[in-house]
C-alpha atoms as a PDB file:
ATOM      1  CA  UNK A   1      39.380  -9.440 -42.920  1.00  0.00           C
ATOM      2  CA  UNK A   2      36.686 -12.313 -43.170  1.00  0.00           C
ATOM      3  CA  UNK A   3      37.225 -12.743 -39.285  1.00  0.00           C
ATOM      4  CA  UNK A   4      36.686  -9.030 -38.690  1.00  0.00           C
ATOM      5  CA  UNK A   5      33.222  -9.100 -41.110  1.00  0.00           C
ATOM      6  CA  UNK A   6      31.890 -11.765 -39.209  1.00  0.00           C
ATOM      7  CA  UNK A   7      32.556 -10.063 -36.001  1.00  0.00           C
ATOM      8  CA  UNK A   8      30.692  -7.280 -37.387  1.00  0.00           C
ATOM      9  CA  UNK A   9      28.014  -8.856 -38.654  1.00  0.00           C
ATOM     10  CA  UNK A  10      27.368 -10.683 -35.730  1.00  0.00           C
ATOM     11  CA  UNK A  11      27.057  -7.875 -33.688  1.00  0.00           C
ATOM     12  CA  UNK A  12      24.889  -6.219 -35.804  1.00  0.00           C
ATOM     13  CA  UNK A  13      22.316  -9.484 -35.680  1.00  0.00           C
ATOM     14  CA  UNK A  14      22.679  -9.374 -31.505  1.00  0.00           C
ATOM     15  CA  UNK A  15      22.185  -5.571 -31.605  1.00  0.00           C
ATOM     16  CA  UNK A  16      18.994  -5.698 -33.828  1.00  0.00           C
ATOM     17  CA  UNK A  17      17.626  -8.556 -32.065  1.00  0.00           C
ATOM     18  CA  UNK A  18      18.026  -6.875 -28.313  1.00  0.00           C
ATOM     19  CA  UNK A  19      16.333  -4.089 -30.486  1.00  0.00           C
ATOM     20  CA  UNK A  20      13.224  -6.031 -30.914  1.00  0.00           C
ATOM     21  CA  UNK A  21      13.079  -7.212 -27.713  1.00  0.00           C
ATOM     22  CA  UNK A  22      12.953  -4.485 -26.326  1.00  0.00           C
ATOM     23  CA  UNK A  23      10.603  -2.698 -28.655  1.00  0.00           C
ATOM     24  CA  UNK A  24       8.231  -5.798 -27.653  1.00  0.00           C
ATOM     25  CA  UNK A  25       8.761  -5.151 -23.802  1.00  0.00           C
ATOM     26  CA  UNK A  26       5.474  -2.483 -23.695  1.00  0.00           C
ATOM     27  CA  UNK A  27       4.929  -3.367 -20.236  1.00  0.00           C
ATOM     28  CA  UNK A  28       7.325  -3.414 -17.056  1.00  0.00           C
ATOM     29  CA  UNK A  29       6.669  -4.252 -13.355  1.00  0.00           C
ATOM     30  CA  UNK A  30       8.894  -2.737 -10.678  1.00  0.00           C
ATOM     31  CA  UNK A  31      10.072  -4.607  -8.468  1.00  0.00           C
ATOM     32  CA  UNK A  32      10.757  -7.821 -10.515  1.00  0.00           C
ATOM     33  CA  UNK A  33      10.304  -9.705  -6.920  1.00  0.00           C
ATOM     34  CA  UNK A  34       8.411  -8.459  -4.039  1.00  0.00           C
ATOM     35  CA  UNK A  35       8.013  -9.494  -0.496  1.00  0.00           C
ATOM     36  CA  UNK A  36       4.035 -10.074   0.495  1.00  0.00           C
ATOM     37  CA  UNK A  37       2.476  -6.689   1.455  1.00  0.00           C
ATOM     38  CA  UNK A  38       4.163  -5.175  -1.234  1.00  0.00           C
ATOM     39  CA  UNK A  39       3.551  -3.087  -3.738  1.00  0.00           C
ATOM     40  CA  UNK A  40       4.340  -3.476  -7.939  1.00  0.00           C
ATOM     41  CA  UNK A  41       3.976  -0.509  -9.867  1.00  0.00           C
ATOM     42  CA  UNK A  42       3.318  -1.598 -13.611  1.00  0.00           C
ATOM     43  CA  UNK A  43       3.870   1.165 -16.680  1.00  0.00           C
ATOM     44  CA  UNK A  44       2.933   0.605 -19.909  1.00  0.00           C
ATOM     45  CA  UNK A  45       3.097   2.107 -23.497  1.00  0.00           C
ATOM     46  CA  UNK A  46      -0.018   1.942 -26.250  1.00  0.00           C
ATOM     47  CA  UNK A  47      -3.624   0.211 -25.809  1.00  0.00           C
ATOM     48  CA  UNK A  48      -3.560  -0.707 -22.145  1.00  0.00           C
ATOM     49  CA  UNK A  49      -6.653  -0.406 -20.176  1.00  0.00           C
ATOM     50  CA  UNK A  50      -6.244  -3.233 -17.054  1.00  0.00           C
ATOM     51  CA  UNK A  51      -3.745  -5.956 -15.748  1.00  0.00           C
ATOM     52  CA  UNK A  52      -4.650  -8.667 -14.134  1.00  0.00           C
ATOM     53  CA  UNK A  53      -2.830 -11.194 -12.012  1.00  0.00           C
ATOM     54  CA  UNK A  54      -4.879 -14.314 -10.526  1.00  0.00           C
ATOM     55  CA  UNK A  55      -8.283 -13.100  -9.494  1.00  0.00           C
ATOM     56  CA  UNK A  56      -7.102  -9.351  -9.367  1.00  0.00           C
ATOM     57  CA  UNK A  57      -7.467  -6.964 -11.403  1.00  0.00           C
ATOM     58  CA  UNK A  58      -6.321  -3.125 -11.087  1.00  0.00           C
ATOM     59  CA  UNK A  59      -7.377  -0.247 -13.815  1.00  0.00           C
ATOM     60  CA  UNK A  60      -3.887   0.892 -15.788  1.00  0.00           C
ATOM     61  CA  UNK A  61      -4.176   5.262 -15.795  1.00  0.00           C
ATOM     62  CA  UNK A  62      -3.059   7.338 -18.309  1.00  0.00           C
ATOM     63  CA  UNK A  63       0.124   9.946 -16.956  1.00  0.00           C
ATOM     64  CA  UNK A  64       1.395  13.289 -18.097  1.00  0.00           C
ATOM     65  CA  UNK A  65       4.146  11.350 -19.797  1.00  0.00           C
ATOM     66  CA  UNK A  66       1.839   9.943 -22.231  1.00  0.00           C
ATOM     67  CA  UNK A  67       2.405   6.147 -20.406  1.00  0.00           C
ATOM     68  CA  UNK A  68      -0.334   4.158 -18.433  1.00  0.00           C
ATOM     69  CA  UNK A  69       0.437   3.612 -14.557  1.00  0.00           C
ATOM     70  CA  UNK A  70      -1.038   1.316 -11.824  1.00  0.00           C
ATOM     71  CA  UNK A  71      -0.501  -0.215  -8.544  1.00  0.00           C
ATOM     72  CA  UNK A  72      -0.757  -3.570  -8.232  1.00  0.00           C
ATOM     73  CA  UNK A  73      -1.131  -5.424  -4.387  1.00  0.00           C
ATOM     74  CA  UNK A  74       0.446  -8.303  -3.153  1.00  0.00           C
ATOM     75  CA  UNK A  75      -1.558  -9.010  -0.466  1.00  0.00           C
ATOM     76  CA  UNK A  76      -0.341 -11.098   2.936  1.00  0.00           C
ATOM     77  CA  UNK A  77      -2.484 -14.172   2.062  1.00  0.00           C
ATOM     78  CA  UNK A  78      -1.143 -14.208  -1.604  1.00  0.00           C
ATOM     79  CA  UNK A  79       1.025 -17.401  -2.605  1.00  0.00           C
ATOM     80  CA  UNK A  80       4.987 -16.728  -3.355  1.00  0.00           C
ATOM     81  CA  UNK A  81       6.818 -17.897  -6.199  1.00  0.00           C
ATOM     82  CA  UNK A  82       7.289 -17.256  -9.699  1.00  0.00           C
ATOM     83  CA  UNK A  83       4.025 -15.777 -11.343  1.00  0.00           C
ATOM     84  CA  UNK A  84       2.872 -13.504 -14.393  1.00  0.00           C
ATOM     85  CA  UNK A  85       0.828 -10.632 -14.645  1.00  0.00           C
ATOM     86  CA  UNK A  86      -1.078 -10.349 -18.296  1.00  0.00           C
ATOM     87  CA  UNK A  87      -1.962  -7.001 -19.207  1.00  0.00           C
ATOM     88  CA  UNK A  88      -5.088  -6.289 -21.407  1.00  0.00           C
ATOM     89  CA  UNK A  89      -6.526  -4.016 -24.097  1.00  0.00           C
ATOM     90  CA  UNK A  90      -9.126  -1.336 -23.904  1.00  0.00           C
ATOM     91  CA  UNK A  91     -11.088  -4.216 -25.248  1.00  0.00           C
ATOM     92  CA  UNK A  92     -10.118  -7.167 -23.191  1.00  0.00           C
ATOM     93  CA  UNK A  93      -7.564  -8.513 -25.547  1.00  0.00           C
ATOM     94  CA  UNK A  94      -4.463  -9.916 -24.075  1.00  0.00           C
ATOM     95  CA  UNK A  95      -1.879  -7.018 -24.640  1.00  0.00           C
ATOM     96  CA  UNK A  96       1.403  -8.008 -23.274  1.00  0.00           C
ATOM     97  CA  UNK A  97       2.806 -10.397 -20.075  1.00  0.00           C
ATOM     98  CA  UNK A  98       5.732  -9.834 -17.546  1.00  0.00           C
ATOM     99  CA  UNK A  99       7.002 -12.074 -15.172  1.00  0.00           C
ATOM    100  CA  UNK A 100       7.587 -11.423 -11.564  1.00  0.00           C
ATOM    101  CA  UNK A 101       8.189 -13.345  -8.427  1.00  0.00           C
ATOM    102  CA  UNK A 102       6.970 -12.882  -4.802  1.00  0.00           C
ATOM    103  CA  UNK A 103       9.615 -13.977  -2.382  1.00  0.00           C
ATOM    104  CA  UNK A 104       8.514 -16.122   0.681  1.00  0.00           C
ATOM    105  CA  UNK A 105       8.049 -13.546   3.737  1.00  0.00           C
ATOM    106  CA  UNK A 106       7.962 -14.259   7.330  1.00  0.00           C
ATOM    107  CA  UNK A 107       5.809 -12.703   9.777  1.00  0.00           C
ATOM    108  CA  UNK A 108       6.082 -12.474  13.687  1.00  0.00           C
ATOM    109  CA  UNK A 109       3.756 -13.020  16.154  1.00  0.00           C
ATOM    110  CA  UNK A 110       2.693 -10.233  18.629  1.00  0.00           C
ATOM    111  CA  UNK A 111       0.416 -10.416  21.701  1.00  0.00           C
ATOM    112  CA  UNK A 112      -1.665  -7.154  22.480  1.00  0.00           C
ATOM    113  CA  UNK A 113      -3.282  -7.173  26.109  1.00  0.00           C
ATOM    114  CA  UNK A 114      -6.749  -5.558  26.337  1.00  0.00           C
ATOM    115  CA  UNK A 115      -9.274  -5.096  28.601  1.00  0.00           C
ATOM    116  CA  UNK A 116     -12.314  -7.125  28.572  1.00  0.00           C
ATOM    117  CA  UNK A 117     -14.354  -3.435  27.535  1.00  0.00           C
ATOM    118  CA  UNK A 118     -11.687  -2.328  24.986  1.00  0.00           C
ATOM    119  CA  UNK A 119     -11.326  -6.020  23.870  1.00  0.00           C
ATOM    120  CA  UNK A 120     -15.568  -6.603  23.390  1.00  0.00           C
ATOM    121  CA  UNK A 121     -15.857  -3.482  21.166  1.00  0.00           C
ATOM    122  CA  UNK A 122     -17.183  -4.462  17.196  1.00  0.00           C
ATOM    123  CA  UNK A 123     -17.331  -2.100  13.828  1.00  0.00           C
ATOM    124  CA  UNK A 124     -21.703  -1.805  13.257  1.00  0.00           C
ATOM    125  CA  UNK A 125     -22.590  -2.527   9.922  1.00  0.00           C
ATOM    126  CA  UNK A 126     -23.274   0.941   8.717  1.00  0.00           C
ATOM    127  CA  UNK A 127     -19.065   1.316  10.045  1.00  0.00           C
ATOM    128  CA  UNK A 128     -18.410  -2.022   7.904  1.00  0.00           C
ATOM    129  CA  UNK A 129     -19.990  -0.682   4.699  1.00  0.00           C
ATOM    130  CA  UNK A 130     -18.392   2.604   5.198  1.00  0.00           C
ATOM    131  CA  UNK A 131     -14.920   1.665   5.212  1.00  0.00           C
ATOM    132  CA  UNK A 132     -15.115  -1.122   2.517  1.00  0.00           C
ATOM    133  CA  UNK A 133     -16.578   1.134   0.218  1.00  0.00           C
ATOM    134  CA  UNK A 134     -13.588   3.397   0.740  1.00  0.00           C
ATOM    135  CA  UNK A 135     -10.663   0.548   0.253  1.00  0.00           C
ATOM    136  CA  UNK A 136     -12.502  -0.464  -2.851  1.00  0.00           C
ATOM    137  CA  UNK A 137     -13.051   2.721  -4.022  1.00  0.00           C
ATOM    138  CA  UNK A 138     -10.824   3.904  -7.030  1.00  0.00           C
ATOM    139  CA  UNK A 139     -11.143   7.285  -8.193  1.00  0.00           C
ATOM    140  CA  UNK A 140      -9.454   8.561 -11.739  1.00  0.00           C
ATOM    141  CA  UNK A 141      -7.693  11.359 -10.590  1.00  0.00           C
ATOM    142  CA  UNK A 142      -3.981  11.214  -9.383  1.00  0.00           C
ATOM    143  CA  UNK A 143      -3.353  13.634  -6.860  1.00  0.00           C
ATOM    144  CA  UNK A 144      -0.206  11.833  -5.105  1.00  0.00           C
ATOM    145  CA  UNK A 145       3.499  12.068  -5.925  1.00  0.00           C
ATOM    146  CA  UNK A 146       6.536  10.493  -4.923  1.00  0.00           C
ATOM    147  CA  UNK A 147       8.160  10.308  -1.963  1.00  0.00           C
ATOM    148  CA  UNK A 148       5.414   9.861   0.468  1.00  0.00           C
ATOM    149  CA  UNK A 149       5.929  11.881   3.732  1.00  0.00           C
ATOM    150  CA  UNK A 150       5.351   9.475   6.940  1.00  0.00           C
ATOM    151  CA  UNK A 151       2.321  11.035   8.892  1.00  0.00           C
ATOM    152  CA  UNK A 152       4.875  11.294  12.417  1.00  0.00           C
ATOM    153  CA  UNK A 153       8.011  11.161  13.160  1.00  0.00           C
ATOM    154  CA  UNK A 154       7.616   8.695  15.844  1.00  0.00           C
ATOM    155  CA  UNK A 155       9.462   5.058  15.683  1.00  0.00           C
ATOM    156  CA  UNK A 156       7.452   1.828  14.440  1.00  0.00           C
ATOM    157  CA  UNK A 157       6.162   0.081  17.510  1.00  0.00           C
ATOM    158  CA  UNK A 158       4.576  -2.803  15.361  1.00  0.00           C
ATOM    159  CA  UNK A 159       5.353  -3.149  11.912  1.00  0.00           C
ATOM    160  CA  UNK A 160       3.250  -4.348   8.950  1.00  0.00           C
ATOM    161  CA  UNK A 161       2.333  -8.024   8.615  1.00  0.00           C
ATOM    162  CA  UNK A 162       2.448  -9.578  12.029  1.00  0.00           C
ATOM    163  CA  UNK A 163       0.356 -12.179  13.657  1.00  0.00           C
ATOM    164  CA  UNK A 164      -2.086 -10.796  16.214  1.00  0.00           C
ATOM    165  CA  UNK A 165      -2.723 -12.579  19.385  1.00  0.00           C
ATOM    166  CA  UNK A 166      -5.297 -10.792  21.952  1.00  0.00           C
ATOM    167  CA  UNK A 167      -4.855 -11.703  25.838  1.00  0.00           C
ATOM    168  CA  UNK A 168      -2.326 -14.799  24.342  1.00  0.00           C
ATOM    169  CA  UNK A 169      -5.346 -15.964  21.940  1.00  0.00           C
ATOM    170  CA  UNK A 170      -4.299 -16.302  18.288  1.00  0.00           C
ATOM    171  CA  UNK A 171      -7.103 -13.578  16.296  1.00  0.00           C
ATOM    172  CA  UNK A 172      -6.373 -15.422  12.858  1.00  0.00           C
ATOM    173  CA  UNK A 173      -5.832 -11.753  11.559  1.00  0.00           C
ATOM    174  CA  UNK A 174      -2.623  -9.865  10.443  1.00  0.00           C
ATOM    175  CA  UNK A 175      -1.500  -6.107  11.441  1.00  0.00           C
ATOM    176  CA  UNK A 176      -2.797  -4.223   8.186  1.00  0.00           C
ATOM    177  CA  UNK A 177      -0.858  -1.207   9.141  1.00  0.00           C
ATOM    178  CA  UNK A 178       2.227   0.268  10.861  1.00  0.00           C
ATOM    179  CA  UNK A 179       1.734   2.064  14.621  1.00  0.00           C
ATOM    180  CA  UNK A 180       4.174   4.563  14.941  1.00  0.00           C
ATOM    181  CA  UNK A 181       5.085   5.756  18.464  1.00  0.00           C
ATOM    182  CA  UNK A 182       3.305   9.222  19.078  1.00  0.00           C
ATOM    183  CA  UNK A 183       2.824  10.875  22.069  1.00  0.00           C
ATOM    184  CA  UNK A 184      -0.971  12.363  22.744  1.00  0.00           C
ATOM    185  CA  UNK A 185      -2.128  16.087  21.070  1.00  0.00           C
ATOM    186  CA  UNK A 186       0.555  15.279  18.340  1.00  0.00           C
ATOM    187  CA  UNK A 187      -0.140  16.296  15.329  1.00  0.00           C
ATOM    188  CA  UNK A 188      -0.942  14.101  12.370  1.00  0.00           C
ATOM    189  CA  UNK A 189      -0.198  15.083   8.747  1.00  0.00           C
ATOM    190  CA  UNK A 190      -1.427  13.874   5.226  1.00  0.00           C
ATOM    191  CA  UNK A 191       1.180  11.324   3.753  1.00  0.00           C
ATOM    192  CA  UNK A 192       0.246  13.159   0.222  1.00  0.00           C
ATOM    193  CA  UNK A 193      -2.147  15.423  -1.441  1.00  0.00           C
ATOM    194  CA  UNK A 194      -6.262  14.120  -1.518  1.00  0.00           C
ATOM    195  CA  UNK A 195      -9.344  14.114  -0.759  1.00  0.00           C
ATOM    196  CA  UNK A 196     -11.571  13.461   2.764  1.00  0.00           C
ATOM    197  CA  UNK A 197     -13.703  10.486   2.421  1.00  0.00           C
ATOM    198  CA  UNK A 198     -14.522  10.614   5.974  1.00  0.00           C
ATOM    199  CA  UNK A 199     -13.414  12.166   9.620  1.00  0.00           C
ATOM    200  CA  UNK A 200     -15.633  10.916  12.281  1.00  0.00           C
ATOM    201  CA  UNK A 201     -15.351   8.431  15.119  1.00  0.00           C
ATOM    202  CA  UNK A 202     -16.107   4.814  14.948  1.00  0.00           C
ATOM    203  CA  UNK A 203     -16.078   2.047  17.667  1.00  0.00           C
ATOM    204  CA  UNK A 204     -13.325   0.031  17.217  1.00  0.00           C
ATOM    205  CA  UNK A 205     -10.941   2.479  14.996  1.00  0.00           C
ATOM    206  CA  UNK A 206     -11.593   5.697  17.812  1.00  0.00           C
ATOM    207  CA  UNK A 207     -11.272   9.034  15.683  1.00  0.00           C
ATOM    208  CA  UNK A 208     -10.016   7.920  12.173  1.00  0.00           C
ATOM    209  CA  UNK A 209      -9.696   9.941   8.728  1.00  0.00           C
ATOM    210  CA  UNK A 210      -9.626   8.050   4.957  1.00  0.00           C
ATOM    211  CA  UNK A 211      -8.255  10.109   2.619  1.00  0.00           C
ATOM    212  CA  UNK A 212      -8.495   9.151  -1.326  1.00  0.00           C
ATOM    213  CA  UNK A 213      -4.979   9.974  -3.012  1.00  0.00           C
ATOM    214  CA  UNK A 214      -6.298   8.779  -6.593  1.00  0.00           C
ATOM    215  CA  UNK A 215      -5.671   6.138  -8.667  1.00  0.00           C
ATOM    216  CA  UNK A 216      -5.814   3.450  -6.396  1.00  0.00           C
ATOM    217  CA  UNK A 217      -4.294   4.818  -3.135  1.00  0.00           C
ATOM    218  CA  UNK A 218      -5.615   5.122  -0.113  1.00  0.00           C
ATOM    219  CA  UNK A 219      -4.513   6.067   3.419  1.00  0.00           C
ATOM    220  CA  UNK A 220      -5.879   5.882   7.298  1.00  0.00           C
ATOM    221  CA  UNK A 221      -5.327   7.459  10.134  1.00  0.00           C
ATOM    222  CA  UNK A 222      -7.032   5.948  13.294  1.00  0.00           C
ATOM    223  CA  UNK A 223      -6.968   6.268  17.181  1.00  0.00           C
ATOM    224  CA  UNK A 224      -7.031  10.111  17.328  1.00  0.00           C
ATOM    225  CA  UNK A 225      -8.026  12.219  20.001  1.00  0.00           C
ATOM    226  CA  UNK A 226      -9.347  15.186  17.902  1.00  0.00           C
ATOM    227  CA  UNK A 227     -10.087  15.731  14.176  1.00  0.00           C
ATOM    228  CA  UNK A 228      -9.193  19.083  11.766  1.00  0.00           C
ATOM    229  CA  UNK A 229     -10.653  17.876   8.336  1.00  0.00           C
ATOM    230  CA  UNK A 230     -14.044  17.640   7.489  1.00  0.00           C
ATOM    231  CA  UNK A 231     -15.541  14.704   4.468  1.00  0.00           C
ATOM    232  CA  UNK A 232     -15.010  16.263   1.229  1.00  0.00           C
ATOM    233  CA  UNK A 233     -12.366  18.464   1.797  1.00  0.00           C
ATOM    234  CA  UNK A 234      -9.162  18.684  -0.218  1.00  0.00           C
ATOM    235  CA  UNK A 235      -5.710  18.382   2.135  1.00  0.00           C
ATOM    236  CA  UNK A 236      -2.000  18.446   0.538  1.00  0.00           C
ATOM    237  CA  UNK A 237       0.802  16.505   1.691  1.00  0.00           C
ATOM    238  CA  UNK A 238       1.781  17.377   5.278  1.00  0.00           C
ATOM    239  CA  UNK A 239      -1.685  19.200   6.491  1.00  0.00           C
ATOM    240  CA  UNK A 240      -2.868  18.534   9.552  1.00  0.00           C
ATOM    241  CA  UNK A 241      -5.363  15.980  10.025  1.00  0.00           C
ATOM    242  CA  UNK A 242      -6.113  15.098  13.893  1.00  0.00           C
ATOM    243  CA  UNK A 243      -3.826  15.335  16.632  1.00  0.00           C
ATOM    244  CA  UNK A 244      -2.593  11.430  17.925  1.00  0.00           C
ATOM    245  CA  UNK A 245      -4.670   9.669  21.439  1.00  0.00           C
ATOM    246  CA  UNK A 246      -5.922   6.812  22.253  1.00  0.00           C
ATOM    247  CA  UNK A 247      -9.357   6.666  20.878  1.00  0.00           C
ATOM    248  CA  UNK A 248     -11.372   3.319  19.938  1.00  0.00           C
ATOM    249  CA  UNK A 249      -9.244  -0.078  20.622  1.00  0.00           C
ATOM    250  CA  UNK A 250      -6.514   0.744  21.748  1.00  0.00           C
ATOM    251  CA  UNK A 251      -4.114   0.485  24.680  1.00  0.00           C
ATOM    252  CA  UNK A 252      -2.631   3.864  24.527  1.00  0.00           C
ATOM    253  CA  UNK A 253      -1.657   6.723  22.751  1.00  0.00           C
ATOM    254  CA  UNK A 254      -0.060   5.728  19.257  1.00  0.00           C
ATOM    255  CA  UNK A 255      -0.560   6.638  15.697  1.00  0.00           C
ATOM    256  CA  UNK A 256      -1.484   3.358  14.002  1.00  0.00           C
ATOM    257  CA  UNK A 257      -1.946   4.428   9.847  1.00  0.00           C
ATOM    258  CA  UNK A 258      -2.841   1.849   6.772  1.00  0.00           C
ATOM    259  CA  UNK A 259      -1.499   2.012   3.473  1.00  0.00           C
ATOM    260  CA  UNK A 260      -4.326   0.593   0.428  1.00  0.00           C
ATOM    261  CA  UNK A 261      -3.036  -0.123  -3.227  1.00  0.00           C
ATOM    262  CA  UNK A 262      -6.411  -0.940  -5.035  1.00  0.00           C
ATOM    263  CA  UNK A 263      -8.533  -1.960  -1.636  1.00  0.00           C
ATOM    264  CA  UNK A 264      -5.525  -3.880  -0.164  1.00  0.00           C
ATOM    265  CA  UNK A 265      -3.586  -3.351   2.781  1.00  0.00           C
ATOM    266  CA  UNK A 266       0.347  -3.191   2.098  1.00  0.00           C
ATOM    267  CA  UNK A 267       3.470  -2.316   3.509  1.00  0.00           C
ATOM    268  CA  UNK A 268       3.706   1.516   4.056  1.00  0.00           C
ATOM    269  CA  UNK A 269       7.703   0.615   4.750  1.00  0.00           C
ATOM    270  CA  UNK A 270       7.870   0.210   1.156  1.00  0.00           C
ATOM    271  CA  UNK A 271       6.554   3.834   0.114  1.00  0.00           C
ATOM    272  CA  UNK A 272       7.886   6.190   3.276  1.00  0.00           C
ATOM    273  CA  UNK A 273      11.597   5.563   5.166  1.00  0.00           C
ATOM    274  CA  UNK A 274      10.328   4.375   8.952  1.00  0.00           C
ATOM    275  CA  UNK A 275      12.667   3.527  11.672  1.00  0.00           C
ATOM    276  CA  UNK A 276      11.915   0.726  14.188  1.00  0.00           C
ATOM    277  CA  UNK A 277      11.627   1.462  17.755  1.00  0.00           C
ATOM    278  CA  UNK A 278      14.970  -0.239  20.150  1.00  0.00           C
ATOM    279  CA  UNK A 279      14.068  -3.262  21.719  1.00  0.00           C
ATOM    280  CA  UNK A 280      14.596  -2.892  25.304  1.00  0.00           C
ATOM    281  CA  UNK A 281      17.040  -4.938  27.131  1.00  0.00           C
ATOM    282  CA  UNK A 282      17.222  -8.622  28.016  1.00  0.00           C
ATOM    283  CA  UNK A 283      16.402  -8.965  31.539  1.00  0.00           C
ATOM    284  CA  UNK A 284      19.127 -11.598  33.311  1.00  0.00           C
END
């Protein structure tokens, strides 16, 4: 009888202690390990305003479910290992802290040939400002939901992440975003609902569209021969937004699209289901 009392009682002290641990949990990051480019969505219950994680720092949103959301980046460049994200207070007071880890990730190399005209062509400054006002921007409305729809149904001809070499020369920059195989006049859709930032042609991204999903989301849409949307105007998941050519630098016609999680580039792979392109043969 004893025997069976301390049984009991011992569960009941591991029960109400798991209790309290979990009560304390506020805050959760999914996934618990990421590769670089990926993305961690963080939720969290009570005062929450922010998290930050080294010198980043992403705005937490209220949902309809009464819980705060946000995206948080891991960029290309970040450093892997074991790390902790602190999240903060509506008045800057450390709230609560999760651990996470960011797995070591290898990236390939890939050489692009271009011609010496395609090759020499460079963003003006007015094309600089415009586009790093639109990764950094971070507006408070969510109008995306999950699943994201990929914006063709074309195959990946270069993924995320890889090393960039132009004419066999190593650029020092990464691919920031996924080129899907797409043959010229096809259209291109909306990956979810938002709004236009801008549609209009620039030198080195041809005919490209930024659209504003709220929240910290972004998409891009570059290399197109035509455009359909105007700056300003609302689209909804799957609208037509240009048809696919081979505007700007690039070699051909392709659909090459960018993913932004609070103005960084990540892995679209992670959000939409994308299927890689066969290699071709070995030659003997």
């Amino acid at each position: 009888m004893r025997t069976r009392l301390r049984v009991f009682f011992v569960c009941l002290l591991f029960a109400a202690v798991n209790a309290t641990r979990v009560a304390a949990q506020q805050c959760t990051i999914v996934p618990k390990a990421a590769n670089l480019g990926e993305t961690l969505r963080l939720t969290c219950t009570g005062d929450v305003a922010s998290a930050k994680w080294n010198d980043r720092t992403i705005h937490l949103f209220p949902q309809s479910d009464g819980k705060k959301f946000g995206l948080m980046p891991v960029s290309v460049k970040d450093a892997p290992g074991p790390d902790t994200i602190e999240f903060l207070s509506s008045q800057g007071a450390k709230f609560d802290s999760e651990k996470f880890t960011v797995r070591a990730t290898r990236f390939p190399s890939e050489n692009v040939r271009l011609s010496a005209d395609i090759e020499a062509l460079r963003s003006t400054p007015e094309e600089i400002k415009l586009l790093t006002d639109f990764r950094n921007g971070v507006s408070e409305l969510r109008f995306w939901q999950d699943p994201l729809a990929p914006p063709v149904d074309g195959c990946v001809t270069s993924p995320f992440g890889v090393k960039r070499l132009h004419n066999g020369k190593p650029t020092g920059e990464f691919h920031g975003g996924i080129d899907q195989r797409t043959p010229a006049g096809e259209p291109i859709r909306a990956i979810a609902d938002g709004k236009i930032v801008y549609a209009q042609k620039f030198n080195v991204l041809g005919n490209a569209v930024g659209i504003d999903h709220g929240q910290g989301l972004g998409s891009m849409y570059l290399h197109m021969s035509k455009l359909e949307v105007t700056p300003g105007s609302s689209v909804k998941k799957g609208d037509v937004l240009g048809y696919a050519g081979s505007t700007g630098r690039s070699t051909g016609p392709h659909l090459h699209w960018v993913l932004y999680a609070n103005g960084v580039n990540v892995n679209a792979a992670q959000w939409v289901k994308l299927a890689a392109c066969p290699r071709p043969p070995k030659t003997k």
